[in-house]
Protein backbone atom coordinates (compact mmCIF):
# COMPACT_ATOMS: atom_id res chain seq x y z
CA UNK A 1 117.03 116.48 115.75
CA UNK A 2 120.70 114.50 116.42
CA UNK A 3 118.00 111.35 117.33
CA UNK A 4 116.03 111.71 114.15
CA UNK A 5 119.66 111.08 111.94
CA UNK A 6 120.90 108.62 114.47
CA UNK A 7 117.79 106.50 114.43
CA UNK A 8 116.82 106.96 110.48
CA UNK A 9 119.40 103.81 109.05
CA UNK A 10 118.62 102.00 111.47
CA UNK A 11 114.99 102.44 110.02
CA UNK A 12 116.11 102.02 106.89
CA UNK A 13 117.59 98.46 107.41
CA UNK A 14 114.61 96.95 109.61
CA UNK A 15 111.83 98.56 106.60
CA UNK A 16 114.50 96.55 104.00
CA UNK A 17 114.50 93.12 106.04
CA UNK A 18 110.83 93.67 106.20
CA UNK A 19 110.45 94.13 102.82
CA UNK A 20 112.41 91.04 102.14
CA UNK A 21 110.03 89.13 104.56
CA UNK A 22 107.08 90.51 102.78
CA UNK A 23 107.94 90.32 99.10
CA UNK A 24 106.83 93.14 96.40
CA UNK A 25 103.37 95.01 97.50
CA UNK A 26 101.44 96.39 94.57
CA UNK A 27 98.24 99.29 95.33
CA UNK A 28 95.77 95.91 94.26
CA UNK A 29 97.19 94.15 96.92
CA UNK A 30 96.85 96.93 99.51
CA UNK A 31 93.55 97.75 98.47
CA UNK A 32 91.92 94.45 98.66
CA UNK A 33 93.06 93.65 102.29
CA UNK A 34 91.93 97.04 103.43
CA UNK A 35 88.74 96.51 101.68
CA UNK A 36 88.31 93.27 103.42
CA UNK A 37 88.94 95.76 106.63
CA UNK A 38 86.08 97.73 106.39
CA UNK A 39 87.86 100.47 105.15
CA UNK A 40 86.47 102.65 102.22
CA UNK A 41 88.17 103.35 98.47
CA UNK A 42 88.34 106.84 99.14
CA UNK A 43 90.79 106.36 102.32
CA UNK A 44 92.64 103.59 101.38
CA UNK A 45 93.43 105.69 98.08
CA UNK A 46 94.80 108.36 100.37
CA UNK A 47 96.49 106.16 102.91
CA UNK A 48 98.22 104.82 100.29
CA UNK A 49 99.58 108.09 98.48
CA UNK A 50 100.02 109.95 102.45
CA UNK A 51 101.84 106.98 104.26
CA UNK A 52 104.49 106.46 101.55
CA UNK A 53 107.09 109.09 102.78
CA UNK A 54 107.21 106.85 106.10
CA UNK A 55 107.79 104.19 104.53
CA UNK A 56 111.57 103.38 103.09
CA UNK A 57 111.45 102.08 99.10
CA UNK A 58 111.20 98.99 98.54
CA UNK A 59 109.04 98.79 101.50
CA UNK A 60 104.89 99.57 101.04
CA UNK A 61 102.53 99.58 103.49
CA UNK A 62 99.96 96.63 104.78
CA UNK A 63 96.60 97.21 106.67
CA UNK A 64 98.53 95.21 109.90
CA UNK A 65 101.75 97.39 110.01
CA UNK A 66 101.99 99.05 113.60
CA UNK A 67 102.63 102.84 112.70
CA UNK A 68 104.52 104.03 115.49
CA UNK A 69 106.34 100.88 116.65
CA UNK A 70 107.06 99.12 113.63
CA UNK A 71 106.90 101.65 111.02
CA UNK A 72 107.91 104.46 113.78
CA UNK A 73 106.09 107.57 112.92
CA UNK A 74 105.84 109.72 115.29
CA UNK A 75 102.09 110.57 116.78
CA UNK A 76 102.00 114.16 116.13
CA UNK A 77 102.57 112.96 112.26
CA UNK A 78 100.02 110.74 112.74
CA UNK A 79 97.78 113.41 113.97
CA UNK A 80 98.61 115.46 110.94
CA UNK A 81 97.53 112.61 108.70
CA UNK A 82 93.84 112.90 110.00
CA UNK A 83 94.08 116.86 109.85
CA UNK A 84 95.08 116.69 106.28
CA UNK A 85 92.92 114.07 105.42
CA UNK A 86 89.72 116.11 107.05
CA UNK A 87 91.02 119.23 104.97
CA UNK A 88 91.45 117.17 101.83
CA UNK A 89 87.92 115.30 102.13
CA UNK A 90 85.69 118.03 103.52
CA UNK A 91 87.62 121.83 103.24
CA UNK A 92 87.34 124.22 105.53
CA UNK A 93 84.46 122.41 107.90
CA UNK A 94 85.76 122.32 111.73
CA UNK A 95 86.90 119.52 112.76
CA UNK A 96 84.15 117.28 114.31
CA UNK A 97 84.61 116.07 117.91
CA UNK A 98 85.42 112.46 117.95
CA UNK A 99 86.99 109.66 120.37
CA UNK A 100 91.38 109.23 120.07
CA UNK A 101 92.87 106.99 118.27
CA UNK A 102 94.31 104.33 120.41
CA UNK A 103 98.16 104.02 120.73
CA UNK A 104 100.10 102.72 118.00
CA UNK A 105 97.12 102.31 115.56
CA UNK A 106 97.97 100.08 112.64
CA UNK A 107 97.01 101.44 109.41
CA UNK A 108 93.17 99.42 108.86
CA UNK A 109 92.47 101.09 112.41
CA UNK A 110 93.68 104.17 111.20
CA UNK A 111 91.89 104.01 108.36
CA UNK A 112 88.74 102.79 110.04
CA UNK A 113 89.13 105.70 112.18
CA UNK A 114 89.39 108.53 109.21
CA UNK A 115 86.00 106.96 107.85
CA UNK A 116 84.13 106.97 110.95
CA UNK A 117 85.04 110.77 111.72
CA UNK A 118 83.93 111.38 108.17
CA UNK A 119 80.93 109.34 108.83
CA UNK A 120 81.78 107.21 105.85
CA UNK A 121 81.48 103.52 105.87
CA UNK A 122 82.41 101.05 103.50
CA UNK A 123 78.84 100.69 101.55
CA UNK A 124 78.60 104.32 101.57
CA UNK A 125 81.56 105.76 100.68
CA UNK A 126 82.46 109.37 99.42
């Protein structure tokens, strides 16, 4: 707990100087370079609305941003991304047996990962 307020401005200042690097991030933006990733509408729309807590304002998120050692979230909060996004997209179905996701996924991989447990891909998309 002491680490998680120790470590969160230093967070904060390495998400603003990447910001900075970056310049302003609009959803279009987002949504086009995960498109060109082979990730579907329905997931980048909901990567997009989940992944902003982890992210500190002005900062938004990019298909290549390293989740856990650039963005630094944690894997269990990773993990409860893809539980809530199987909950969100298909209810109360169990959740299917599929292969990890590697370490430090960045968020296309992520993304690509979410579709292929739902067995979405990006021409047929839920």
């Amino acid at each position: 707990m002491i680490l998680f307020f120790v470590t969160m401005p230093m967070s904060r200042r390495r998400h603003l100087r990447l910001a900075r690097k970056r310049g302003w991030i609009e959803f279009d933006r987002f949504e086009r370079t995960m498109a060109r990733a082979f990730v579907s509408a329905t997931t980048i729309r909901f990567l997009w609305r989940e992944l902003a807590p982890f992210y500190h304002p002005p900062l938004k998120p990019l298909p290549d941003d390293r989740l856990e050692s650039q963005i630094l979230v944690d894997r269990p909060e990773i993990e409860g991304l893809i539980i809530h996004f199987w909950r969100s997209m298909r209810g109360a179905d169990p959740l299917p047996a599929f292969s990890p996701l590697a370490p430090d996924p960045s968020v296309a991989e992520l993304g690509r990962h979410l579709d292929l447990m739902a067995g979405w891909t990006v021409r047929s998309a839920a």
